[in-house]
C-alpha atoms as a PDB file:
ATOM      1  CA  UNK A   1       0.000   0.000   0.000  1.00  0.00           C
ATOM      2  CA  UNK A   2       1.213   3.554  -1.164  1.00  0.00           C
ATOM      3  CA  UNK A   3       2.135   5.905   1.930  1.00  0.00           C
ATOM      4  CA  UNK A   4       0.116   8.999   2.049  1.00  0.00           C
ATOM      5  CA  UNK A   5       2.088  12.356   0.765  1.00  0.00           C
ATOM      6  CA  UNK A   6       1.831  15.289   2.615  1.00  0.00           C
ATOM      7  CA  UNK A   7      -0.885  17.858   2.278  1.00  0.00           C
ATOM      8  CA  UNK A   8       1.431  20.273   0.853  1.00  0.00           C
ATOM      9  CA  UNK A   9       2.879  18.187  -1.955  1.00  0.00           C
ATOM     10  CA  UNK A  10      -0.277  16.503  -3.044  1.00  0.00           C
ATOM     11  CA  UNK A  11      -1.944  20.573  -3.315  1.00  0.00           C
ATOM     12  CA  UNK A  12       1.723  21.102  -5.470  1.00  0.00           C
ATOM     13  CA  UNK A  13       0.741  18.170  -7.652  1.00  0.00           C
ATOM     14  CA  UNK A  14      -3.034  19.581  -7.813  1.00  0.00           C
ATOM     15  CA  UNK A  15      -1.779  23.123  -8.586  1.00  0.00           C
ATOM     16  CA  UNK A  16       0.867  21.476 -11.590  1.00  0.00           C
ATOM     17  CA  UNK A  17      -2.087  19.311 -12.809  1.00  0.00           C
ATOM     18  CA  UNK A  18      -4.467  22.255 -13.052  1.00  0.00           C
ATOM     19  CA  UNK A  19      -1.757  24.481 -14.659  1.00  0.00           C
ATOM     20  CA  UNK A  20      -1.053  21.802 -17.084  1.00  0.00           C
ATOM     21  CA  UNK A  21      -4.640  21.753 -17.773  1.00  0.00           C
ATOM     22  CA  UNK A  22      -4.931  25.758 -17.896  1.00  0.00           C
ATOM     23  CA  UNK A  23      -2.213  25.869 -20.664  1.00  0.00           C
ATOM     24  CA  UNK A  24      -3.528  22.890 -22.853  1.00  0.00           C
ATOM     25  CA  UNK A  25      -7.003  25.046 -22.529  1.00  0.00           C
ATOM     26  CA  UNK A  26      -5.455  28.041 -23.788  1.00  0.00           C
ATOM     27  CA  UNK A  27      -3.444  27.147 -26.913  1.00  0.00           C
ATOM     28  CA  UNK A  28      -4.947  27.974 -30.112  1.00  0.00           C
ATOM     29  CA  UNK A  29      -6.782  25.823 -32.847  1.00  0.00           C
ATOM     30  CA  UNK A  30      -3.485  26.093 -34.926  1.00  0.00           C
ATOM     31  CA  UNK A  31      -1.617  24.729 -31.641  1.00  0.00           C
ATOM     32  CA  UNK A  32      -3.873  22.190 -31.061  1.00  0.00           C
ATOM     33  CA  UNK A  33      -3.811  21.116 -34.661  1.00  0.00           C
ATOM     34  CA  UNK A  34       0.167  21.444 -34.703  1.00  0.00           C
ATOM     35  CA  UNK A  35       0.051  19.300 -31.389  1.00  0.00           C
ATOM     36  CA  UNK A  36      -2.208  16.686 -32.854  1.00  0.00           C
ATOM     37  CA  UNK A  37      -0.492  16.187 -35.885  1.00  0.00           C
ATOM     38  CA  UNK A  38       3.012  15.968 -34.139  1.00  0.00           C
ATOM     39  CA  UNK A  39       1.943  13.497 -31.547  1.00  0.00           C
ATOM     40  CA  UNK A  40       0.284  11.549 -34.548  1.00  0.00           C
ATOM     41  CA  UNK A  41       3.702  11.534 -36.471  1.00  0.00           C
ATOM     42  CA  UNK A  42       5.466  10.663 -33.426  1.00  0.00           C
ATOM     43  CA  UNK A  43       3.525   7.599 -33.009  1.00  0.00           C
ATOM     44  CA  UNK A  44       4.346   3.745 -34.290  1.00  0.00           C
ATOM     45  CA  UNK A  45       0.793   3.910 -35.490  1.00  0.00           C
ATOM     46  CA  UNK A  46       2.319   6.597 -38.013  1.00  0.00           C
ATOM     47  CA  UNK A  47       5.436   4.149 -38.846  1.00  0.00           C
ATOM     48  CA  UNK A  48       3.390   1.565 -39.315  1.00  0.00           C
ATOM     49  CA  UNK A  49       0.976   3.128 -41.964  1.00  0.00           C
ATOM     50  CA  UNK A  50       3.679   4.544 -43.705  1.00  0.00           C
ATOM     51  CA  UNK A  51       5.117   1.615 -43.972  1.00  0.00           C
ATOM     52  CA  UNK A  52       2.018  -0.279 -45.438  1.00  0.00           C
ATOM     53  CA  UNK A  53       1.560   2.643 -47.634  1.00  0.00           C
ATOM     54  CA  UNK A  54       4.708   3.050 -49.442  1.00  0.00           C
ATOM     55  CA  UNK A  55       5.291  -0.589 -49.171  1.00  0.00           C
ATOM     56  CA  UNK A  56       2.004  -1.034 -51.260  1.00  0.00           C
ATOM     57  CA  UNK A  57       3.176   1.929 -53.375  1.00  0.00           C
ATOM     58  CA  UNK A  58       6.113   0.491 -54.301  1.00  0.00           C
ATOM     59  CA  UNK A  59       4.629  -3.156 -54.932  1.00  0.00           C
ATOM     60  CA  UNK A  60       1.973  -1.939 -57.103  1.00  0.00           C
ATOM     61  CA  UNK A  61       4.329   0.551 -59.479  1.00  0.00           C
ATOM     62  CA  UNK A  62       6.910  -2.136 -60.118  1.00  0.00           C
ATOM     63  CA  UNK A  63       4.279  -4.763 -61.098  1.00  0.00           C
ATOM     64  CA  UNK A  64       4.589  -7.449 -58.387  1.00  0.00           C
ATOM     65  CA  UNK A  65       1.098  -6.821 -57.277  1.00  0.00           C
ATOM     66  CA  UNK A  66      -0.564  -7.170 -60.760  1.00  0.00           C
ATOM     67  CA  UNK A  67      -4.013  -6.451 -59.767  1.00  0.00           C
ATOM     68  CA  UNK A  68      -3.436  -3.226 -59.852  1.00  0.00           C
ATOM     69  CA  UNK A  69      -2.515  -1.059 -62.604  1.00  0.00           C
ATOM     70  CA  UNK A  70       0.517   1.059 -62.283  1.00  0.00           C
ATOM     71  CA  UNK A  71       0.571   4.550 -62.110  1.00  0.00           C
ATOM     72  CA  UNK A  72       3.848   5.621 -60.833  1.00  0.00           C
ATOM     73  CA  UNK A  73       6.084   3.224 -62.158  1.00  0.00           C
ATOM     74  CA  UNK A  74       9.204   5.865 -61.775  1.00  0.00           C
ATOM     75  CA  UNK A  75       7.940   6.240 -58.246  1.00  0.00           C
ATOM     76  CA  UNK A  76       8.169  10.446 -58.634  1.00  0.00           C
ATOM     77  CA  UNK A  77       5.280  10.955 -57.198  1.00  0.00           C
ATOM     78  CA  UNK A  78       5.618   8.746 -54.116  1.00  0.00           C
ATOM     79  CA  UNK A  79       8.515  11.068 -53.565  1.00  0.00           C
ATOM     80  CA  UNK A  80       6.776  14.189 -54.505  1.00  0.00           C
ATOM     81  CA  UNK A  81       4.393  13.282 -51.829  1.00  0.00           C
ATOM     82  CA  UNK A  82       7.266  12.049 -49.284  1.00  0.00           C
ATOM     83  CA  UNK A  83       8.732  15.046 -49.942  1.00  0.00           C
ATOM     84  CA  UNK A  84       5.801  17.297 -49.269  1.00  0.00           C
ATOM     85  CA  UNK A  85       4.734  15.417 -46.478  1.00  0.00           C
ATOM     86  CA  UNK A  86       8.286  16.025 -44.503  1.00  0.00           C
ATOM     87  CA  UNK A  87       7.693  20.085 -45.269  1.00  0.00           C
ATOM     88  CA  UNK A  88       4.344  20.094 -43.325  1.00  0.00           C
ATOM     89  CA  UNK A  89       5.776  17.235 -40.462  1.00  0.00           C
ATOM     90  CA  UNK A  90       8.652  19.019 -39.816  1.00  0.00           C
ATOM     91  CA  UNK A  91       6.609  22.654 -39.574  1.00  0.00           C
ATOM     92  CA  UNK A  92       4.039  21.199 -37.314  1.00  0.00           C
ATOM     93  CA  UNK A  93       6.922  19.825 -35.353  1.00  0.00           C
ATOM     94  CA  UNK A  94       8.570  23.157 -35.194  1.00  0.00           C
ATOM     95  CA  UNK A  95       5.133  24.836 -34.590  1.00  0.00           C
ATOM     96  CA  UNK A  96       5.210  22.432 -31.307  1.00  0.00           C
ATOM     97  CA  UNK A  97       8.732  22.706 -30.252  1.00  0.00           C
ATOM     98  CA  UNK A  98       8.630  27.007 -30.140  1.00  0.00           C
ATOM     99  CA  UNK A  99       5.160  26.615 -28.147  1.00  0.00           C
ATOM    100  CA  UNK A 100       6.803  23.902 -25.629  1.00  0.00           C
ATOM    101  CA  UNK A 101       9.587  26.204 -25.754  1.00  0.00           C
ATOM    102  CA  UNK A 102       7.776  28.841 -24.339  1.00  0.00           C
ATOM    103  CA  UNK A 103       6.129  26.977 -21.991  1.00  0.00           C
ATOM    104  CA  UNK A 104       9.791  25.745 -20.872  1.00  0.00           C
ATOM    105  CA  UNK A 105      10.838  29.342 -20.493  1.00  0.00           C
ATOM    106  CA  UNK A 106       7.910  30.350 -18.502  1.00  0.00           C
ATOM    107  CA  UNK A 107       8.672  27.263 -15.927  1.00  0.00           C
ATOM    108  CA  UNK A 108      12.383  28.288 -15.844  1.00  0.00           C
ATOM    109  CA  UNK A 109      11.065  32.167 -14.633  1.00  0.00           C
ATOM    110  CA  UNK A 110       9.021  30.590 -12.121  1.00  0.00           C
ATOM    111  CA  UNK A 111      11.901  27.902 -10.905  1.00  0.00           C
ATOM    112  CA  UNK A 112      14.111  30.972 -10.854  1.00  0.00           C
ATOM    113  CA  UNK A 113      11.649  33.047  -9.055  1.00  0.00           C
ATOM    114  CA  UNK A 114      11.265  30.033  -6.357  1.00  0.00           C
ATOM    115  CA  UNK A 115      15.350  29.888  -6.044  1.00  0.00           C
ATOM    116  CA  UNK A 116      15.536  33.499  -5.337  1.00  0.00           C
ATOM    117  CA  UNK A 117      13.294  33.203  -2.602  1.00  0.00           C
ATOM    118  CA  UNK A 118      14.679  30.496  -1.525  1.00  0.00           C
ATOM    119  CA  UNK A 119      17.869  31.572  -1.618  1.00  0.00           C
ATOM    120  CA  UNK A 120      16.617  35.321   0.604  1.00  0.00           C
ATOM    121  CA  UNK A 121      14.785  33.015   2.857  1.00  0.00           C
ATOM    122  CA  UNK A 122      17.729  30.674   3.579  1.00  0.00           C
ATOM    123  CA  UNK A 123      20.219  33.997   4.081  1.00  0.00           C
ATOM    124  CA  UNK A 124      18.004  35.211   6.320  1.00  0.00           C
ATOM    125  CA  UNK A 125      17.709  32.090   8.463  1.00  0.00           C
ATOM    126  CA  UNK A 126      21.537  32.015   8.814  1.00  0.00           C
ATOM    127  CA  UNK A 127      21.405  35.277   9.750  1.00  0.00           C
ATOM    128  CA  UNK A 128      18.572  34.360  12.375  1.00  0.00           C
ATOM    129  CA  UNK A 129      20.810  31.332  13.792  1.00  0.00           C
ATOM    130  CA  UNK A 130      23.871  33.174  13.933  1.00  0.00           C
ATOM    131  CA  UNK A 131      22.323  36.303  16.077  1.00  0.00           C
ATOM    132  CA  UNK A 132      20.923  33.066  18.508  1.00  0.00           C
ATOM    133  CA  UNK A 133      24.212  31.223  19.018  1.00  0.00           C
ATOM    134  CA  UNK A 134      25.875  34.665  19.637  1.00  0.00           C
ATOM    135  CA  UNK A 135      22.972  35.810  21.842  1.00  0.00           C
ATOM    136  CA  UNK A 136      23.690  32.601  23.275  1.00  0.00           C
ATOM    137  CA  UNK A 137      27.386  32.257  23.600  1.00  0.00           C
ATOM    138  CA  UNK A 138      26.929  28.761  21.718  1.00  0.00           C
ATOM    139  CA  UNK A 139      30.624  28.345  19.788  1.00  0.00           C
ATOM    140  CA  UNK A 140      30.320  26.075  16.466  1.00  0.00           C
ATOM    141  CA  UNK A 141      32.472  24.387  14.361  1.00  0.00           C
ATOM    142  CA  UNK A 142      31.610  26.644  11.290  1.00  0.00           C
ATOM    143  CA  UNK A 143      34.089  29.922  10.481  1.00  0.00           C
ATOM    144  CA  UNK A 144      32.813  33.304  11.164  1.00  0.00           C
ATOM    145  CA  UNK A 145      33.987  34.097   7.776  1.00  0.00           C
ATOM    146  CA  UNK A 146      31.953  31.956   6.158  1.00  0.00           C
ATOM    147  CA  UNK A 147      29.181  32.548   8.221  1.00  0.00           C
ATOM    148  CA  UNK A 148      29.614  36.565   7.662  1.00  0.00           C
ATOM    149  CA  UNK A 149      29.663  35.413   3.564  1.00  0.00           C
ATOM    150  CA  UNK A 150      26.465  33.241   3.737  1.00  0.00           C
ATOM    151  CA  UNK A 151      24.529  36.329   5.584  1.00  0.00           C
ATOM    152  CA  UNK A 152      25.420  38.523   2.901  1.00  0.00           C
ATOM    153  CA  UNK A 153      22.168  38.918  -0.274  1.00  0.00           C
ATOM    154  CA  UNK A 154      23.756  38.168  -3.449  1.00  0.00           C
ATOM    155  CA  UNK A 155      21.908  40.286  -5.638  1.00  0.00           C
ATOM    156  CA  UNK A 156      21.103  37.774  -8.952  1.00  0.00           C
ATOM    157  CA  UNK A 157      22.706  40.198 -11.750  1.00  0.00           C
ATOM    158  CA  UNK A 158      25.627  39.933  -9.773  1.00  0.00           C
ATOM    159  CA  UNK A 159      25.807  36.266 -10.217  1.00  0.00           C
ATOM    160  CA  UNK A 160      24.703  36.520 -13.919  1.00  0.00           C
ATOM    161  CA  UNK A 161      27.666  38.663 -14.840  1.00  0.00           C
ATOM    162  CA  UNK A 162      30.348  36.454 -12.745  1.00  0.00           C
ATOM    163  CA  UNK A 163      28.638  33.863 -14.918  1.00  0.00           C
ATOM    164  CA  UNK A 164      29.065  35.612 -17.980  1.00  0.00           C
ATOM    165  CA  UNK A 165      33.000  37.005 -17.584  1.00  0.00           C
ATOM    166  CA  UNK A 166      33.663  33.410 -16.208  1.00  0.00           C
ATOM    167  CA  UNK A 167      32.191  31.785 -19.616  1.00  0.00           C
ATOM    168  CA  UNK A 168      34.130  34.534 -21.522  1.00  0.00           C
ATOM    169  CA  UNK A 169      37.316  33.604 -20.497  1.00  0.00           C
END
């Protein structure tokens, strides 16, 4: 038997489920459409008649299914169509990847967002415990250096351009 979560992460599941929801309720009929067709080219059921298809194709125009007539025996316009096909496939695909690219970059503002806070939050409990154990007289193992650095707010742009001259040279 599964253990119960806590209250807090199953309304954080809820809250991901509904937002989920929210943005597949808010994407266009082109979106949808793009999404549909994607997912349906992504799929075996795709491969598989494709593979029926052309196979077929290809059986007919060379004559080894006789019952049928031929009427692409230099198989042009199984390519033309091939060919055709790929343009749309791979622009619904692309349609697909900038919206789940957006999606991705909204996430990443909100995960950044969340670290940020985090990040305040967790200064200002070190700052909190390290008033206490002086209040206290408690002595720790920990370097009043380091503690002194960890109650300092590292403002993010700070950390963005570190990040940037570091990757520059």
């Amino acid at each position: 038997m599964a253990q119960p979560i806590s209250a807090v992460l199953d309304r954080n599941i809820n809250a991901l489920i509904q937002r989920r929801a929210a943005e597949q309720g808010t994407m266009s009929l082109q979106e949808r459409i793009a999404e549909a067709m994607t997912n349906f080219a992504g799929s075996m059921l795709f491969v598989y008649l494709h593979a029926i298809v052309f196979s077929l194709w290809i059986l007919v125009n060379v004559g080894w299914l006789p019952m049928l007539p031929a009427f692409d025996p230099s198989l042009v316009i199984l390519a033309m169509v091939a060919s055709v096909e790929a343009i749309f496939i791979s622009t619904f695909v692309l349609i697909s990847q900038n919206r789940m690219a957006a999606v991705d970059d909204r996430r990443a503002d909100l995960s950044l967002q969340i670290s940020l806070l985090n990040e305040h939050e967790t200064t200002k409990l070190i700052a909190m415990v390290s008033a206490i154990t002086d209040k206290l007289g408690i002595e720790t193992e920990v370097d009043q250096q380091e503690i002194d650095e960890m109650k300092q707010n590292v403002p993010p742009e700070v950390v963005m351009e570190e990040i940037e001259r570091q990757r520059d040279h």
